[in-house]
Protein backbone atom coordinates (compact mmCIF):
# COMPACT_ATOMS: atom_id res chain seq x y z
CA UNK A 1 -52.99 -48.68 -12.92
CA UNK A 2 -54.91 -46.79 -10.68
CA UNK A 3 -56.76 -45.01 -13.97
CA UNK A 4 -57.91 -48.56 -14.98
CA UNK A 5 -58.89 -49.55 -10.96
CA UNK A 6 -60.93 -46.12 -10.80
CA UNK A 7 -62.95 -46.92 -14.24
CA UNK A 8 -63.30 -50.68 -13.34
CA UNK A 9 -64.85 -48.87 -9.90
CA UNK A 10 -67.46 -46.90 -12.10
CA UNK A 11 -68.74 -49.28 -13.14
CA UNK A 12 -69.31 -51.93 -10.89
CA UNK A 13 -71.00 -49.56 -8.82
CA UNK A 14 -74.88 -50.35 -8.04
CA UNK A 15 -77.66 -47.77 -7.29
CA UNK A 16 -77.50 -48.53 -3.91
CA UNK A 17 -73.88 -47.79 -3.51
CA UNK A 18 -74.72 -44.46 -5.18
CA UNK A 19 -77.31 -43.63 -2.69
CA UNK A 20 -75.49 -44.53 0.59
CA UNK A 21 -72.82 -41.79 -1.12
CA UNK A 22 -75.25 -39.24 -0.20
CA UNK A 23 -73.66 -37.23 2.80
CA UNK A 24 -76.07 -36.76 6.01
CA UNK A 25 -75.40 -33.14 5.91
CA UNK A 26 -77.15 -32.77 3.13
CA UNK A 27 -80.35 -35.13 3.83
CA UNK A 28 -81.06 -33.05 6.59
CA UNK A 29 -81.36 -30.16 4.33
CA UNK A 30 -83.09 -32.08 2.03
CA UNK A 31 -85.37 -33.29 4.16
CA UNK A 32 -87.88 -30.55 3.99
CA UNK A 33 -86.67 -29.95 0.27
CA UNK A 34 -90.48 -31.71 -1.31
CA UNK A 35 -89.95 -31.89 -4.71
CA UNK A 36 -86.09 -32.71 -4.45
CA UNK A 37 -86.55 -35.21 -1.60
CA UNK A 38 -89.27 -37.21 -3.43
CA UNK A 39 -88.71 -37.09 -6.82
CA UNK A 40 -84.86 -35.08 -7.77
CA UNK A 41 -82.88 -37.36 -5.35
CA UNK A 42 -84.37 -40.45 -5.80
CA UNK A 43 -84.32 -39.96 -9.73
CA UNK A 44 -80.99 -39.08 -9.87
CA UNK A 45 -79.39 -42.67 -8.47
CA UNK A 46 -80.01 -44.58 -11.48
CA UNK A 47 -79.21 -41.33 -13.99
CA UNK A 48 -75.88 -41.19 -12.16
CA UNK A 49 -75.51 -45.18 -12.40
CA UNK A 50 -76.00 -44.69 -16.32
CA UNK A 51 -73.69 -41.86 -16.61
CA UNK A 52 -70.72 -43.73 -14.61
CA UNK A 53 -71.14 -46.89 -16.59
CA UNK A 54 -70.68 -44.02 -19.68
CA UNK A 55 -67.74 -42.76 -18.18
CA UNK A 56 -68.77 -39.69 -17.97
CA UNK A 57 -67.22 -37.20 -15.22
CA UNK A 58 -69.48 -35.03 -12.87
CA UNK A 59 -67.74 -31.85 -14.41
CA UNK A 60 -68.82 -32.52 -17.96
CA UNK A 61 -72.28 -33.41 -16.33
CA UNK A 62 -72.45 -29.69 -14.99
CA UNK A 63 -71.12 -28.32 -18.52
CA UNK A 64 -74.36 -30.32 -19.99
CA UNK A 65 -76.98 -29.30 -17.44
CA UNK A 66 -75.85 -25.95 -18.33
CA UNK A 67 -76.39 -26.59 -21.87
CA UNK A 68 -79.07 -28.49 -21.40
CA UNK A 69 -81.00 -25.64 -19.17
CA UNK A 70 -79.86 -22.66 -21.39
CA UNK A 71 -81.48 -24.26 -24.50
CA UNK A 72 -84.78 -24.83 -22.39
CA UNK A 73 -84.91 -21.00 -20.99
CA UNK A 74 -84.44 -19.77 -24.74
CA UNK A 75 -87.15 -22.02 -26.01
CA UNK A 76 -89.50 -20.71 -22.78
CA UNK A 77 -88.66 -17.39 -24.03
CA UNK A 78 -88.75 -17.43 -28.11
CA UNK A 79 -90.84 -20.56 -28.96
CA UNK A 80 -94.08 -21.92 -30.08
CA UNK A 81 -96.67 -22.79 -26.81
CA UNK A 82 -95.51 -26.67 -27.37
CA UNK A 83 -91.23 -25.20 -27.39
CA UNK A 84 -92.65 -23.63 -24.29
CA UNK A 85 -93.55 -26.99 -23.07
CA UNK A 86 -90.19 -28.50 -24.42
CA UNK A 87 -88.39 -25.57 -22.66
CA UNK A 88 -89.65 -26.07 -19.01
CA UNK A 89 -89.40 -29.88 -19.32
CA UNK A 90 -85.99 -29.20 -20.42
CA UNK A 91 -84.79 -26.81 -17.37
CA UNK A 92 -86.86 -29.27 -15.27
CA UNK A 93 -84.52 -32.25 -16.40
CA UNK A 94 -81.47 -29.24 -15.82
CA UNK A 95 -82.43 -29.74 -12.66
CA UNK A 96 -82.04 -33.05 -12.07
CA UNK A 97 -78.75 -33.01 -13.73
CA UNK A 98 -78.02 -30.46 -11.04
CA UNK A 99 -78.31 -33.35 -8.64
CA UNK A 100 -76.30 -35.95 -10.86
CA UNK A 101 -72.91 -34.41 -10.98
CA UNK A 102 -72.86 -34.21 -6.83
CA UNK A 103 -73.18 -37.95 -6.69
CA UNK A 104 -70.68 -38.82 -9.80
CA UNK A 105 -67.88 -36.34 -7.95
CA UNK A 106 -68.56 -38.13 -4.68
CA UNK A 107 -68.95 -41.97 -6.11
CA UNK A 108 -65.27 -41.34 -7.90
CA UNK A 109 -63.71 -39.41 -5.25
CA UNK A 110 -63.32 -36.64 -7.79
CA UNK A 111 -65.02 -33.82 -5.44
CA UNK A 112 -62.65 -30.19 -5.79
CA UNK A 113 -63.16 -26.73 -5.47
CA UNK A 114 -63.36 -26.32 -9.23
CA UNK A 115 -66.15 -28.50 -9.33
CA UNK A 116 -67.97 -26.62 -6.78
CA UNK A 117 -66.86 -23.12 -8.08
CA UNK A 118 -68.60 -24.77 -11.55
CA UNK A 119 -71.67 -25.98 -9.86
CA UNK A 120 -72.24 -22.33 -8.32
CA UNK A 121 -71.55 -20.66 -11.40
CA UNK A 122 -74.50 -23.15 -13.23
CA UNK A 123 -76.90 -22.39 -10.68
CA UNK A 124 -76.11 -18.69 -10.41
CA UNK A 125 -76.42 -19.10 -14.40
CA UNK A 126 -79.99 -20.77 -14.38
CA UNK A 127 -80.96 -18.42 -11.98
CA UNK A 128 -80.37 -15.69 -13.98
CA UNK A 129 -81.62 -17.11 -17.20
CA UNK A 130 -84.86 -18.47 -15.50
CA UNK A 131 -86.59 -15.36 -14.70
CA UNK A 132 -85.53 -13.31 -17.32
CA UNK A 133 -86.46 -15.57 -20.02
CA UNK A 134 -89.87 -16.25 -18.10
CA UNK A 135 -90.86 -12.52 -18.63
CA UNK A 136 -89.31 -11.94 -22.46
CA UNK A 137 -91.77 -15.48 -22.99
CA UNK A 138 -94.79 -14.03 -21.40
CA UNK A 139 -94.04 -10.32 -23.46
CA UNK A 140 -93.86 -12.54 -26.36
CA UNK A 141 -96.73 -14.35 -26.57
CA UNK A 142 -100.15 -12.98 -24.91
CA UNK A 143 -101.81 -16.57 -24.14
CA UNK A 144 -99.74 -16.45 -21.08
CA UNK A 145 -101.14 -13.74 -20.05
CA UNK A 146 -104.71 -12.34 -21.06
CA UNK A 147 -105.67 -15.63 -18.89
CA UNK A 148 -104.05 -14.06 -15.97
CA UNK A 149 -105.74 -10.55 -16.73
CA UNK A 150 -109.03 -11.63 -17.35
CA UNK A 151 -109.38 -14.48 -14.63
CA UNK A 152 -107.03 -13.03 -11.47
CA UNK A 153 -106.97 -9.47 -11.84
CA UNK A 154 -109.78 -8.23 -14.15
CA UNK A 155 -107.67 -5.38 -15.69
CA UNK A 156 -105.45 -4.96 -18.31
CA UNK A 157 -101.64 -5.74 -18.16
CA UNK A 158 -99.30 -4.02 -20.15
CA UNK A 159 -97.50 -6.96 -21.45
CA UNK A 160 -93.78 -4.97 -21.37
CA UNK A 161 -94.15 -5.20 -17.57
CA UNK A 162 -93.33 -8.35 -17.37
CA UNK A 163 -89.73 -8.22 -19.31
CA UNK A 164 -89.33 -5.55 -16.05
CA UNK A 165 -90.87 -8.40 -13.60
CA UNK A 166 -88.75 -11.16 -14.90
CA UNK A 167 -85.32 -9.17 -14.65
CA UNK A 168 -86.45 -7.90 -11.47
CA UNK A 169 -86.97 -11.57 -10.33
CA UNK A 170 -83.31 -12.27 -11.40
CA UNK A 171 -81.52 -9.49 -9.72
CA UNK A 172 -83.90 -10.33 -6.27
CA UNK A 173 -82.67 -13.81 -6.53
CA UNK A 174 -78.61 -13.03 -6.77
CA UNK A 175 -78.98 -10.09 -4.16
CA UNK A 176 -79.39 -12.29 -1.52
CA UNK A 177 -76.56 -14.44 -2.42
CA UNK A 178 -73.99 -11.18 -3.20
CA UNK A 179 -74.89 -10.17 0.65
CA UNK A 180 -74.30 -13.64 2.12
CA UNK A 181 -70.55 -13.76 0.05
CA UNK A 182 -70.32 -10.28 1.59
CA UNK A 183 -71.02 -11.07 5.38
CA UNK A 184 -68.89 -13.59 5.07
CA UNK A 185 -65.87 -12.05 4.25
CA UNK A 186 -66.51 -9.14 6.83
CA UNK A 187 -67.66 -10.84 9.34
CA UNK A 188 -67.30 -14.85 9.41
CA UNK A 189 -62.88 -14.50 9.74
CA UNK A 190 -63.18 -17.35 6.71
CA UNK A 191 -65.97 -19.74 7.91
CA UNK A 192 -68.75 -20.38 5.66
CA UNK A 193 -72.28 -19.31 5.97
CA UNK A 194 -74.84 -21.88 5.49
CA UNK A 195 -78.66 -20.96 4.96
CA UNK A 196 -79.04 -22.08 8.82
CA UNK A 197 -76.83 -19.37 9.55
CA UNK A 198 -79.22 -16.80 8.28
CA UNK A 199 -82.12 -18.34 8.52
CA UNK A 200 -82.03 -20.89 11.58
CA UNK A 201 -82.68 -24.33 11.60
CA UNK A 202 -83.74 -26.56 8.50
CA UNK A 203 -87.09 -27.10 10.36
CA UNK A 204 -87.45 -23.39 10.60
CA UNK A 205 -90.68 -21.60 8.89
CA UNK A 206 -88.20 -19.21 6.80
CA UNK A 207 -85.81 -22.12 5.98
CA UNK A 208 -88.73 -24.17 4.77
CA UNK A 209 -90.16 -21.88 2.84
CA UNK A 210 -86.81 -20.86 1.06
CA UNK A 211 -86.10 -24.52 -0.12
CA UNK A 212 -89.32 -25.39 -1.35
CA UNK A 213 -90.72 -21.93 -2.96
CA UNK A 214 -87.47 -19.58 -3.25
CA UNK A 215 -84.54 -22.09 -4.53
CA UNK A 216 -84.99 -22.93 -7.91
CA UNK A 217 -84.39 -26.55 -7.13
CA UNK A 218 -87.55 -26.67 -4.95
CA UNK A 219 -90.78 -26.37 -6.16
CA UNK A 220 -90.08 -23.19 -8.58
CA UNK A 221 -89.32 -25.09 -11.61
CA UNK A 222 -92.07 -28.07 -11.67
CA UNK A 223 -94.51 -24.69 -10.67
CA UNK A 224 -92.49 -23.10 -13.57
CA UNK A 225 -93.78 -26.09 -15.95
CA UNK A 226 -97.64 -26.20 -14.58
CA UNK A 227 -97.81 -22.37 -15.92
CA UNK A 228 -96.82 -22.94 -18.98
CA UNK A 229 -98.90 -25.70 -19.93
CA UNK A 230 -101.91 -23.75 -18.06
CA UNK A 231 -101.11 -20.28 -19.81
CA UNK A 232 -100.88 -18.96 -16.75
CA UNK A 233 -96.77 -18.00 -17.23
CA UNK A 234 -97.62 -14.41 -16.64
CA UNK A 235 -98.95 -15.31 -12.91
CA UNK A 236 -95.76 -17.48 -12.02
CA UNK A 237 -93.49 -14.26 -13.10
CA UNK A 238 -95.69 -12.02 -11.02
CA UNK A 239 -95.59 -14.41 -8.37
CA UNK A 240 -91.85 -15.47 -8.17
CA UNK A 241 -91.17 -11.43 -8.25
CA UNK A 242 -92.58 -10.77 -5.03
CA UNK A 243 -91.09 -14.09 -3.55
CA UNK A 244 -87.73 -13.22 -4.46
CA UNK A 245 -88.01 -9.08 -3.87
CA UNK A 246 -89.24 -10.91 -0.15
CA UNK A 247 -86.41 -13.06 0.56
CA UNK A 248 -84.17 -10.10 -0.37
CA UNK A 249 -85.84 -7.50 1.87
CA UNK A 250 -86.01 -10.50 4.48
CA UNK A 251 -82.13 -11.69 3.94
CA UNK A 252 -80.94 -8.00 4.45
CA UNK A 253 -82.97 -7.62 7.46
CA UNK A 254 -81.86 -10.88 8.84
CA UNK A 255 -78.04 -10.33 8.14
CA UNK A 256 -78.26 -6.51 9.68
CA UNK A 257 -79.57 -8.20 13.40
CA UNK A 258 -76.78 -10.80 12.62
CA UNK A 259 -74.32 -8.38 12.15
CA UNK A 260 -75.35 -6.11 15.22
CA UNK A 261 -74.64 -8.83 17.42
CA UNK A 262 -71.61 -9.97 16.32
């Protein structure tokens, strides 16, 4: 009985009733989040409205993002130029999946630790996948990067750099997050460490600049499709490597003072 009440729920529930869902916790994060503020969020309302009225639950949501962003990263690495293009669009609508299975879980109540554990383990995933797959696709095809040689450095590039750049990227971008799951466990006696924690405020200059240029689910990934459609894939793996080799130089420093005055 209460099956059939939950489903009847689903799908009598409107767009708007999605959005006012949204927890205020996370719009104040959001809030200086661009790309997800003005375009992920609001998209994701009236996916998530479809995928109730499907019956669809937010853990098979994250299985398909997954899917869905795995397939793009190995078309951005061993495609054509256009299953370049098909591969960012497709980790670009990963990401907007990413957003869908948070309101589903919330709108049916269905929120759990597994489905968090799952969501991490996606994004950790992606992560990976992005920037590695970003350098084998610029080692593999020299349009996306003879533009960047001859226009922004005026030298020659030894494409099998980049294959070092993109894992590079990748490791940069999970370092950060090992340390955090580390100073928590040594020093936070169980509580959980939010970015705020390590970085200050969400108005903060570092905090800023982390959601909008370092998470993937800021600006990285429309940036991500821009360079591939420009050729210019080779600058957005040189670019994202000394981002992310920054954050993790400036994450150790910052949980060191934290840890000193503890």
């Amino acid at each position: 009985m209460n099956k059939n009440r939950r489903k009847l729920n689903r799908k009598k529930l409107t767009v708007e009733d999605i959005r006012s869902q949204f927890p205020k916790e996370k719009k104040k994060f959001e809030k200086y989040n661009l790309w997800v503020r003005r375009i992920i969020r609001p998209s994701s309302y009236y996916l998530t409205w479809l995928f109730l009225r499907l019956g669809i639950s937010a853990n098979n949501i994250s299985y398909f993002s997954l899917i869905i962003g795995s397939i793009g990263c190995m078309l951005l690495a061993f495609n054509t130029y256009k299953g370049m293009i098909i591969g960012a669009l497709l980790i670009n609508f990963y990401d907007l999946l990413d957003s869908v299975d948070g309101n589903m879980a919330r709108c049916t109540n269905t929120c759990s630790k597994y489905g968090a554990l799952l969501d991490n383990v996606v994004d950790t995933t992606m992560s990976v996948l992005l920037f590695s797959c970003a350098g084998i696709g610029v080692f593999n095809h020299s349009e996306q990067w003879i533009n960047l040689s001859s226009v922004f450095i005026l030298t020659n590039i030894d494409k099998s750099v980049f294959l070092f750049l993109g894992c590079w990227s990748s490791l940069g971008y999970i370092f950060p997050r090992l340390l955090g799951c580390m100073f928590q466990k040594l020093f936070s006696e169980n509580r959980f460490i939010g970015r705020e924690d390590v970085l200050g405020a969400p108005s903060s200059f570092f905090n800023v600049l982390a959601v909008n240029f370092y998470n993937i689910t800021g600006l990285v990934l429309p940036m991500l499709l821009l360079a591939v459609i420009f050729r210019l894939l080779g600058l957005f793996v040189i670019l994202f490597a000394l981002i992310n080799t920054s954050a993790f130089i400036v994450s150790v420093l910052l949980l060191i003072r934290k840890a000193r005055r503890i």
